[in-house]
C-alpha atoms as a PDB file:
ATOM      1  CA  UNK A   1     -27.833  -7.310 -21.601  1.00  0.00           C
ATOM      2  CA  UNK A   2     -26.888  -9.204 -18.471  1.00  0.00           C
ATOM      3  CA  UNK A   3     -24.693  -6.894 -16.385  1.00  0.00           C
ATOM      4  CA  UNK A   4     -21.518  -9.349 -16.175  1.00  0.00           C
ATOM      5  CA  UNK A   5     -21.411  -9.104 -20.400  1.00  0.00           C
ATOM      6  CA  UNK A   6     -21.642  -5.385 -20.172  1.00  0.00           C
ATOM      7  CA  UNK A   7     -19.232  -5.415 -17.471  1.00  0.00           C
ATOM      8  CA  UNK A   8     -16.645  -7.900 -19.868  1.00  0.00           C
ATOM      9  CA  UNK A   9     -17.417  -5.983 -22.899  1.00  0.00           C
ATOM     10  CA  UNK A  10     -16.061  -2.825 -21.465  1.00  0.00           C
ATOM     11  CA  UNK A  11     -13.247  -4.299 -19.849  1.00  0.00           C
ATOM     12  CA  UNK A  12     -11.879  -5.981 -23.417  1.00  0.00           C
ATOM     13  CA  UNK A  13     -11.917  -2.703 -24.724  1.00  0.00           C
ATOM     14  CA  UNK A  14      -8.820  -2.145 -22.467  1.00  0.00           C
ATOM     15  CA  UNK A  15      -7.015  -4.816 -24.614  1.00  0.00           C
ATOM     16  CA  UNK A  16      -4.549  -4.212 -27.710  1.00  0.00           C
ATOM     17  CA  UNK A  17      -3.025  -6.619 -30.024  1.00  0.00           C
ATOM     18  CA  UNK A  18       0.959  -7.742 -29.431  1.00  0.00           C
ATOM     19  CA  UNK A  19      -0.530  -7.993 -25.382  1.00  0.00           C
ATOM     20  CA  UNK A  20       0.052 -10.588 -23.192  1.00  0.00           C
ATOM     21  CA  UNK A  21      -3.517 -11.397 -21.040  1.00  0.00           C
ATOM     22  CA  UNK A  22      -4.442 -13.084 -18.216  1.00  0.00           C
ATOM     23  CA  UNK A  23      -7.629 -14.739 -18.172  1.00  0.00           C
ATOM     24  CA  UNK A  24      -9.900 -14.947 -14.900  1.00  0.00           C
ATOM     25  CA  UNK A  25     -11.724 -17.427 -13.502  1.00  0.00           C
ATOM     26  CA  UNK A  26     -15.783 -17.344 -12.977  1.00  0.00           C
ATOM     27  CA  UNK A  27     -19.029 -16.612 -14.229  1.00  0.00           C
ATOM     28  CA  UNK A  28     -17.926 -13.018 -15.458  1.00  0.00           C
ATOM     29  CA  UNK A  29     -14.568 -14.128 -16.903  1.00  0.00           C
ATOM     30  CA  UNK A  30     -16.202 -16.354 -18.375  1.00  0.00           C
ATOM     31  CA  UNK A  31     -17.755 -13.857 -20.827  1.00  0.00           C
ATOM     32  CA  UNK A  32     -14.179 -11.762 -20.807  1.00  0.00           C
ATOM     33  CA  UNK A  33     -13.052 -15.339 -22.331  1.00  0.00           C
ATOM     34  CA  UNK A  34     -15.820 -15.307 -25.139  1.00  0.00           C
ATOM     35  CA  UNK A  35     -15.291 -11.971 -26.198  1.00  0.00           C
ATOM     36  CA  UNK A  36     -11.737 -12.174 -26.511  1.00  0.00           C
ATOM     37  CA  UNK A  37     -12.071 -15.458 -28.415  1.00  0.00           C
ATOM     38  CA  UNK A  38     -14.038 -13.565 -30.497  1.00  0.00           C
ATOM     39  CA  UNK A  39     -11.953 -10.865 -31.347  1.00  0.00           C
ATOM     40  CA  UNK A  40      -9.219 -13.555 -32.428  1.00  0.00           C
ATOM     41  CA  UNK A  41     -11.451 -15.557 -34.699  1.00  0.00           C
ATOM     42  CA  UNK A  42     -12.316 -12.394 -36.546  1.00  0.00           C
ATOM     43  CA  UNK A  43      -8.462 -11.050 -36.400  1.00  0.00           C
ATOM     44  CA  UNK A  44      -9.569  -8.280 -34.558  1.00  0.00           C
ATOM     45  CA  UNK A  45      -6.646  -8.928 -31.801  1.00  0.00           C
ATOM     46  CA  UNK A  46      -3.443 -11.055 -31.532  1.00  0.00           C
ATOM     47  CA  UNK A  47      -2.809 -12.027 -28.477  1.00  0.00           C
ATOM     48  CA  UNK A  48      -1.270 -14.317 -26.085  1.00  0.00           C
ATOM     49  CA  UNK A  49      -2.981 -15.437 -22.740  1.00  0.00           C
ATOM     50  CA  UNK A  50      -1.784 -17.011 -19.368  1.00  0.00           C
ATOM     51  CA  UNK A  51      -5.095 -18.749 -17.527  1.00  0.00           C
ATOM     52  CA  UNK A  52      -5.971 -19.028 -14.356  1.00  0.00           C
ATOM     53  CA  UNK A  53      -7.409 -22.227 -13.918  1.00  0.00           C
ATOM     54  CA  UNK A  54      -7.726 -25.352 -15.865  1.00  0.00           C
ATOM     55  CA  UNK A  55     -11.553 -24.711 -16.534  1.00  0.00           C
ATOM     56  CA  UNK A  56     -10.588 -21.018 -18.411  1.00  0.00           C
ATOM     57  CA  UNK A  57      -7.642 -22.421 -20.254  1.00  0.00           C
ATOM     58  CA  UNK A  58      -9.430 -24.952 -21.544  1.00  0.00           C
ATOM     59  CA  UNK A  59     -12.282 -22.720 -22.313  1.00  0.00           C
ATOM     60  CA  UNK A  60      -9.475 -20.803 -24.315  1.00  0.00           C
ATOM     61  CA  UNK A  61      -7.967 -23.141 -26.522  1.00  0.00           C
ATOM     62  CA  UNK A  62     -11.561 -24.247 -27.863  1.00  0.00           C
ATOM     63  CA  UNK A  63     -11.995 -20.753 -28.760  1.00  0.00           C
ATOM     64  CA  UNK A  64      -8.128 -20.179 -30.374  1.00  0.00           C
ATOM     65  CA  UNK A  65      -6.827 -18.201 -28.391  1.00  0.00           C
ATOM     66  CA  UNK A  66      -3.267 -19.164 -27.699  1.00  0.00           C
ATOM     67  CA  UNK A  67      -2.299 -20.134 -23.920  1.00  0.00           C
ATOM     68  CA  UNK A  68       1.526 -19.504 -23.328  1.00  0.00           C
ATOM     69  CA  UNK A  69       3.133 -20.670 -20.369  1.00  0.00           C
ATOM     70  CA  UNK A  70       4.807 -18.695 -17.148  1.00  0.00           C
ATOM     71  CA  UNK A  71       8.352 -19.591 -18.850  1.00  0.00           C
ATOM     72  CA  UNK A  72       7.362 -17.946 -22.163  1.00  0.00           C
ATOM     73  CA  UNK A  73       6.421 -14.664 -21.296  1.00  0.00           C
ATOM     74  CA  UNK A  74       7.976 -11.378 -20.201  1.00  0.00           C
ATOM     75  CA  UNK A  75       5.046  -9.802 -18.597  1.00  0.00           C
ATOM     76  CA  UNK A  76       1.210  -9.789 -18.695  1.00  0.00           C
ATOM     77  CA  UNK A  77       0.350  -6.684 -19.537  1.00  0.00           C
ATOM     78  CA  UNK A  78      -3.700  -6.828 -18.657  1.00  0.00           C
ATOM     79  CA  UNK A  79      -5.336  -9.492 -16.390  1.00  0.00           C
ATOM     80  CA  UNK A  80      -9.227  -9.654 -16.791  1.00  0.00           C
ATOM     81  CA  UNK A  81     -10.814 -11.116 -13.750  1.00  0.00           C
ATOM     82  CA  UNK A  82     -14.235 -11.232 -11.729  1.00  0.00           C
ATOM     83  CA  UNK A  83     -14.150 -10.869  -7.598  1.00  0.00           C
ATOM     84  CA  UNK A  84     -16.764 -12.014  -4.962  1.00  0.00           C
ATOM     85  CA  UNK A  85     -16.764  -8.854  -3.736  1.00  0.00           C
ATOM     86  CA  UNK A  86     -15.189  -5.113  -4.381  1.00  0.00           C
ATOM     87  CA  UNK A  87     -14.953  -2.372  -1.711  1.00  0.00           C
ATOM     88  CA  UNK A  88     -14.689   1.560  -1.794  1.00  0.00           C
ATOM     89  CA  UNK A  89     -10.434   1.225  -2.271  1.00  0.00           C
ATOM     90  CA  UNK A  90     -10.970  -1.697  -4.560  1.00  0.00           C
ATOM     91  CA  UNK A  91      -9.696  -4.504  -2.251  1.00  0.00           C
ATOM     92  CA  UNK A  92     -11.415  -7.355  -2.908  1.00  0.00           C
ATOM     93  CA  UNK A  93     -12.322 -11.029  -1.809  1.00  0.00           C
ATOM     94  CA  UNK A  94     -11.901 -13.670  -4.727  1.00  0.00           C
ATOM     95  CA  UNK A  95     -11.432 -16.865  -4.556  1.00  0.00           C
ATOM     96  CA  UNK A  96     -15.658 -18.574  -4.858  1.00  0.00           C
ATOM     97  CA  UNK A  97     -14.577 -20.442  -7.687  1.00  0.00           C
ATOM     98  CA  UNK A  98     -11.726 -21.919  -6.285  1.00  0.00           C
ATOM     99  CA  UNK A  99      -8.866 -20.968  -8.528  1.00  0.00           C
ATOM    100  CA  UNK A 100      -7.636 -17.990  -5.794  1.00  0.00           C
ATOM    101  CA  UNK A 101      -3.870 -19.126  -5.626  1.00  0.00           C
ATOM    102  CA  UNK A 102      -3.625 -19.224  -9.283  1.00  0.00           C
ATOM    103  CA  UNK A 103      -5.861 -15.890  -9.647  1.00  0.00           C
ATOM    104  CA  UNK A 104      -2.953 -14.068  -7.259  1.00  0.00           C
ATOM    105  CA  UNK A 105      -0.080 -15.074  -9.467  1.00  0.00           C
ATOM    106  CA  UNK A 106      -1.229 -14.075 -12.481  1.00  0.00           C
ATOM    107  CA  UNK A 107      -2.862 -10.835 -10.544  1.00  0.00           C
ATOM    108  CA  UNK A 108       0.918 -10.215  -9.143  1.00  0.00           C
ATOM    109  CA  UNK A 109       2.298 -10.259 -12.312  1.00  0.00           C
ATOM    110  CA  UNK A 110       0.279  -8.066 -14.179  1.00  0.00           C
ATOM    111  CA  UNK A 111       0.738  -4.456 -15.125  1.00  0.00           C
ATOM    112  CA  UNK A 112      -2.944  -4.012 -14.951  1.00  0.00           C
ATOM    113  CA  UNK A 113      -5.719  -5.838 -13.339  1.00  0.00           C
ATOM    114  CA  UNK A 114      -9.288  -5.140 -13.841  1.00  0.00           C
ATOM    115  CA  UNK A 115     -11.932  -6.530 -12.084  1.00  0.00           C
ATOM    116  CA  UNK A 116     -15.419  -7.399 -13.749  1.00  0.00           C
ATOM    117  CA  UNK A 117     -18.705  -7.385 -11.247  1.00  0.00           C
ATOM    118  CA  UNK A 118     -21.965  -7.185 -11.605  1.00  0.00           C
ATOM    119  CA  UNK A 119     -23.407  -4.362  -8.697  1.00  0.00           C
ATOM    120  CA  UNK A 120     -24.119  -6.936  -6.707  1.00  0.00           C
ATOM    121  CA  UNK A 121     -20.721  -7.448  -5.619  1.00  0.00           C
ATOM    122  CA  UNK A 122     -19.914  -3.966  -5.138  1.00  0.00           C
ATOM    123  CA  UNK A 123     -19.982  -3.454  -0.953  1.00  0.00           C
ATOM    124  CA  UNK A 124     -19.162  -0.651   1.508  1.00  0.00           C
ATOM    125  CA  UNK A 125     -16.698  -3.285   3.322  1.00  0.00           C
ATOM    126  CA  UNK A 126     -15.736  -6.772   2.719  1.00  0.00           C
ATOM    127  CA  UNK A 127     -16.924  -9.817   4.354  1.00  0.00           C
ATOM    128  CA  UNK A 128     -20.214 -10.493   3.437  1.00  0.00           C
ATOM    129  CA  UNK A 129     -18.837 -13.589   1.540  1.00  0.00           C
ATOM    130  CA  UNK A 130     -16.827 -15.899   3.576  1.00  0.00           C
ATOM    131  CA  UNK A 131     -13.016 -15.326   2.707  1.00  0.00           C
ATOM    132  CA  UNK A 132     -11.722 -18.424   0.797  1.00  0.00           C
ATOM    133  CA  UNK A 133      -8.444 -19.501   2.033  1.00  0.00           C
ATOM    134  CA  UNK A 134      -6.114 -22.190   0.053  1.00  0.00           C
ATOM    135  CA  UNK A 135      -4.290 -24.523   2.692  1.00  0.00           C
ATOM    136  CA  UNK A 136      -2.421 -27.439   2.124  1.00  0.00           C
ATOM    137  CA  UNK A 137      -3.612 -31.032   3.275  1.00  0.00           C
ATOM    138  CA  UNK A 138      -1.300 -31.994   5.529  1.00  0.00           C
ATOM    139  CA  UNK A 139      -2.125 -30.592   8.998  1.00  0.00           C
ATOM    140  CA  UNK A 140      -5.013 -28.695   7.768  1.00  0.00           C
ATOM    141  CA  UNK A 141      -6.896 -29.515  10.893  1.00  0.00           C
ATOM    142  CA  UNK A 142      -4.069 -27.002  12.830  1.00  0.00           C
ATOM    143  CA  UNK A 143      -4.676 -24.299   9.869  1.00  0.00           C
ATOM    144  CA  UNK A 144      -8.367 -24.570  10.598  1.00  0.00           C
ATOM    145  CA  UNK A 145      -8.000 -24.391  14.597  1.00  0.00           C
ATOM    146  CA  UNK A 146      -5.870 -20.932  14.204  1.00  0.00           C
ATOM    147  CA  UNK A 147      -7.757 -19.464  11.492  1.00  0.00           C
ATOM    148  CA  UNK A 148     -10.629 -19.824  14.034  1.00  0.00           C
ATOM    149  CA  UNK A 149      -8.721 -18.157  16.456  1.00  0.00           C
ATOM    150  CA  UNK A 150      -8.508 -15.055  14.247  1.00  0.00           C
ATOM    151  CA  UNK A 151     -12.093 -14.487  14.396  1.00  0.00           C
ATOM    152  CA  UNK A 152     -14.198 -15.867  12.001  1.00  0.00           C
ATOM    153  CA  UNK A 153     -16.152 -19.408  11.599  1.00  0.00           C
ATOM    154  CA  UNK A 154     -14.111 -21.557   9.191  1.00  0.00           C
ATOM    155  CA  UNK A 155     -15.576 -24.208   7.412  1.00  0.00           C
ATOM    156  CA  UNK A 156     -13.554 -26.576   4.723  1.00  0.00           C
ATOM    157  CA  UNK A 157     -15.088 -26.602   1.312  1.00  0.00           C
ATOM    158  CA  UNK A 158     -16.566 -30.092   0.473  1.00  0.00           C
ATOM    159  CA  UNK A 159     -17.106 -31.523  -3.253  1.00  0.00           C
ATOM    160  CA  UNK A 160     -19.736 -33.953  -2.679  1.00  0.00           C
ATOM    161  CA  UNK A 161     -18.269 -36.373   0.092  1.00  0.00           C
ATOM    162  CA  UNK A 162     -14.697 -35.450  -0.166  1.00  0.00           C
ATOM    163  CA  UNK A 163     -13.089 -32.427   0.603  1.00  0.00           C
ATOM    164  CA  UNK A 164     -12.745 -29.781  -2.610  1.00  0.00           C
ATOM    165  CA  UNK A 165      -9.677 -30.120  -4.837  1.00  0.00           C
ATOM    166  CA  UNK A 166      -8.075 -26.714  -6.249  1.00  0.00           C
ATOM    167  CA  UNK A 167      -6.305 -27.376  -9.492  1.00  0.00           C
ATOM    168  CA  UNK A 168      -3.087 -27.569  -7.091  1.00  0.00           C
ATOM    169  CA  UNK A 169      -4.502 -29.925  -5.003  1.00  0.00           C
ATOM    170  CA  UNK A 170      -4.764 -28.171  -2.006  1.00  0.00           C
ATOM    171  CA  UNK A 171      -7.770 -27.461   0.336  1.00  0.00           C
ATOM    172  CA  UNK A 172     -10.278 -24.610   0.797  1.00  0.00           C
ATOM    173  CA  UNK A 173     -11.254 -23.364   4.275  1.00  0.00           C
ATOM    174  CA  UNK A 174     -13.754 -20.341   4.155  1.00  0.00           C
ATOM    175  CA  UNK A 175     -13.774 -17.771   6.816  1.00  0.00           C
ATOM    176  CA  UNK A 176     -17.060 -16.115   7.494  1.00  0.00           C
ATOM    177  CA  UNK A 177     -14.921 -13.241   9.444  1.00  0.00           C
ATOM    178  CA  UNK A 178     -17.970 -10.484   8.839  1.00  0.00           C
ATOM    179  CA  UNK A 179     -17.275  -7.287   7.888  1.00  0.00           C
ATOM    180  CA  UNK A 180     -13.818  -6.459   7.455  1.00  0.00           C
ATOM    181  CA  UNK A 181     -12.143  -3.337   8.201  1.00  0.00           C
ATOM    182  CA  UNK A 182      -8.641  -3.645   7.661  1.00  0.00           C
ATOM    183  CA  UNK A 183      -7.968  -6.383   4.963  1.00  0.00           C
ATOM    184  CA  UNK A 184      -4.432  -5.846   4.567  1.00  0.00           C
ATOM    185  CA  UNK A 185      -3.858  -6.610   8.102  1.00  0.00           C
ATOM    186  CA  UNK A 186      -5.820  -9.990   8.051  1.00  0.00           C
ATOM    187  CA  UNK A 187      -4.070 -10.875   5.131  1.00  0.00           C
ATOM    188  CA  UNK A 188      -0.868 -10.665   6.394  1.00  0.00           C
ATOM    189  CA  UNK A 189      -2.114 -12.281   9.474  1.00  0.00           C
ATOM    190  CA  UNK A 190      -3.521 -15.074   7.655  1.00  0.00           C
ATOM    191  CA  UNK A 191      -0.614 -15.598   5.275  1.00  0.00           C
ATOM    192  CA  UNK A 192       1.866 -16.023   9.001  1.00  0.00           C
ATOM    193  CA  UNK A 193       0.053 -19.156   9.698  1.00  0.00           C
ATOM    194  CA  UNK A 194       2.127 -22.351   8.604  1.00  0.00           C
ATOM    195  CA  UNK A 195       0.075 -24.571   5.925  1.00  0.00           C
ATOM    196  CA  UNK A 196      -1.728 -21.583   4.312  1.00  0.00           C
ATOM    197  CA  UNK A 197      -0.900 -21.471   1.039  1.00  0.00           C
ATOM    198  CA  UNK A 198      -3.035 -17.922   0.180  1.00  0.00           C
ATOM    199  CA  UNK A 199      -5.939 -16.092   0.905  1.00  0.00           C
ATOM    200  CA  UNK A 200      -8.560 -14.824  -1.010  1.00  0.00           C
ATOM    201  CA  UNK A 201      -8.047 -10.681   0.293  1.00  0.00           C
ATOM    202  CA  UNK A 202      -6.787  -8.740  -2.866  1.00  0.00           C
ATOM    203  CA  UNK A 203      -5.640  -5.703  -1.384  1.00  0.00           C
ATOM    204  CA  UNK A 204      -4.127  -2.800  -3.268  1.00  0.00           C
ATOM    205  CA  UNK A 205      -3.896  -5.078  -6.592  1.00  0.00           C
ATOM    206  CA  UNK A 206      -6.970  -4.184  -8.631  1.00  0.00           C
ATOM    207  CA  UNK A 207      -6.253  -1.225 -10.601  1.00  0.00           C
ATOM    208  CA  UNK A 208      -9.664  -0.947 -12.520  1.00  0.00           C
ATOM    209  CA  UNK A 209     -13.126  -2.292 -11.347  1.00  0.00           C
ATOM    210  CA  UNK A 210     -16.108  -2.008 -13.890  1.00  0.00           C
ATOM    211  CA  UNK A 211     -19.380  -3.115 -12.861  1.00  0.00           C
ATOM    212  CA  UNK A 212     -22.625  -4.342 -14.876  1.00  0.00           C
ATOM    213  CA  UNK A 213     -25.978  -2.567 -13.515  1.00  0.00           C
ATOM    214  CA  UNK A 214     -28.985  -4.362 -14.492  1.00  0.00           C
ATOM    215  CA  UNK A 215     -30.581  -1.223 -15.987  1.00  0.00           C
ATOM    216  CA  UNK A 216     -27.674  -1.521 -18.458  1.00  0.00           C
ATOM    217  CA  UNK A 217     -25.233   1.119 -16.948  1.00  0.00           C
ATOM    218  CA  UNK A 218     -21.616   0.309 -16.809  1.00  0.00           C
ATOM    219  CA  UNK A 219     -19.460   2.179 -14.579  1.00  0.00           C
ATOM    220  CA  UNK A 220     -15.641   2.344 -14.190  1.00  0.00           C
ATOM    221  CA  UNK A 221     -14.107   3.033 -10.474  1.00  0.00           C
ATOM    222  CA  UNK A 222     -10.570   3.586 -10.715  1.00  0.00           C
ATOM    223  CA  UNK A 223      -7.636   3.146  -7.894  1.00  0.00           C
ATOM    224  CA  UNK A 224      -6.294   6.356  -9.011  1.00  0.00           C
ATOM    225  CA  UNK A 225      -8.972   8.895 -10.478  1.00  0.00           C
ATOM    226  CA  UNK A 226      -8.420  11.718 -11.773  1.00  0.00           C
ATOM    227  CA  UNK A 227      -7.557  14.696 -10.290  1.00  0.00           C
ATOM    228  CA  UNK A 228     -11.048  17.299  -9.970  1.00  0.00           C
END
């Protein structure tokens, strides 16, 4: 099986009927999606969902499974998502697929998030993929000059001739930085600079990270193992 399905088919194990769920965004949540709207059809689960972009949501309703809104819910009690990349301590870089402002909401207000990868996203440090960060239009040019000055080589997402849309109409700017040795620092400098809406660093968030192998393992890192 292709290691992103083995990875979402252990991660929707994780969720119970009468749950609230987030849905990701991406080629692996994309699976996560199926299998859940599977599990409805057949009455396996009942449950409610809160999507991260337009592209999942819609994905969910043609598969049944009901999409509440912020306003309706209490809490999400799982959120399923994929990441560009996963480190030792689970931080992680999201944000490829453009819905990373979106992914960080529903990511903040979740109980539990667990992140679906194939091993190919598993890395030693983060960095390797440029770090997407959401900024708004106006003045962007100023956003891009000072996320320069923090060490990487920025470059603003283009779809086709225009520059790339996220579903809250805001800009991209990726930031090849290289490796990356103390995200939570970088976010927080990032996040200081005036027009940036958020950055793609998930630090501290991801509770649970399975990943697909292509020899069909699975395994399960967690941010608080067991003791032994």
């Amino acid at each position: 099986m292709d290691p992103k399905r083995l990875a979402a088919s252990k991660a929707v194990e994780y969720i119970k009927s009468g749950m609230t769920v987030g849905l990701g965004t991406g080629s692996t949540a994309y699976w996560a999606i199926e299998m859940i709207g599977e599990k409805v059809k057949s009455k396996e689960l009942q449950v409610k969902a809160i999507a991260t972009s337009k592209r999942s949501e819609e994905q969910a309703r043609d598969l049944g499974i009901p999409i509440v809104p912020f306003a309706g819910i209490g809490q999400i009690d799982i959120t399923i998502d994929g990441a560009d990349e996963a480190d030792e301590k689970l931080n992680l870089i999201k944000g490829g697929g453009g819905a990373l402002f979106r992914e960080k909401i529903v990511a903040s207000n979740s109980l539990q998030l667990i992140i679906i990868v194939d091993e190919s996203k598993l890395v030693k440090h983060l960095g390797k993929f440029p770090l997407p960060v959401e900024v708004v239009p106006f003045g962007w040019e100023k956003v891009f000059e000072k996320l320069g000055s923090l060490g990487c080589l920025p470059n603003l997402r283009q779809d086709k001739d225009k520059p790339y849309l996220t579903d809250n109409s805001n800009y991209i700017i990726d930031c090849a930085f290289g490796e990356i040795y103390a995200p939570a620092v970088l976010h927080n400098k990032i996040n200081s600079i005036v027009g940036v809406v958020e950055n793609g660093l998930f630090v501290g968030m991801a509770k649970v990270v399975i990943a697909g192998f292509e020899n069909g393992e699975v395994k399960i890192f967690s941010a608080n193992p067991a003791p032994g």
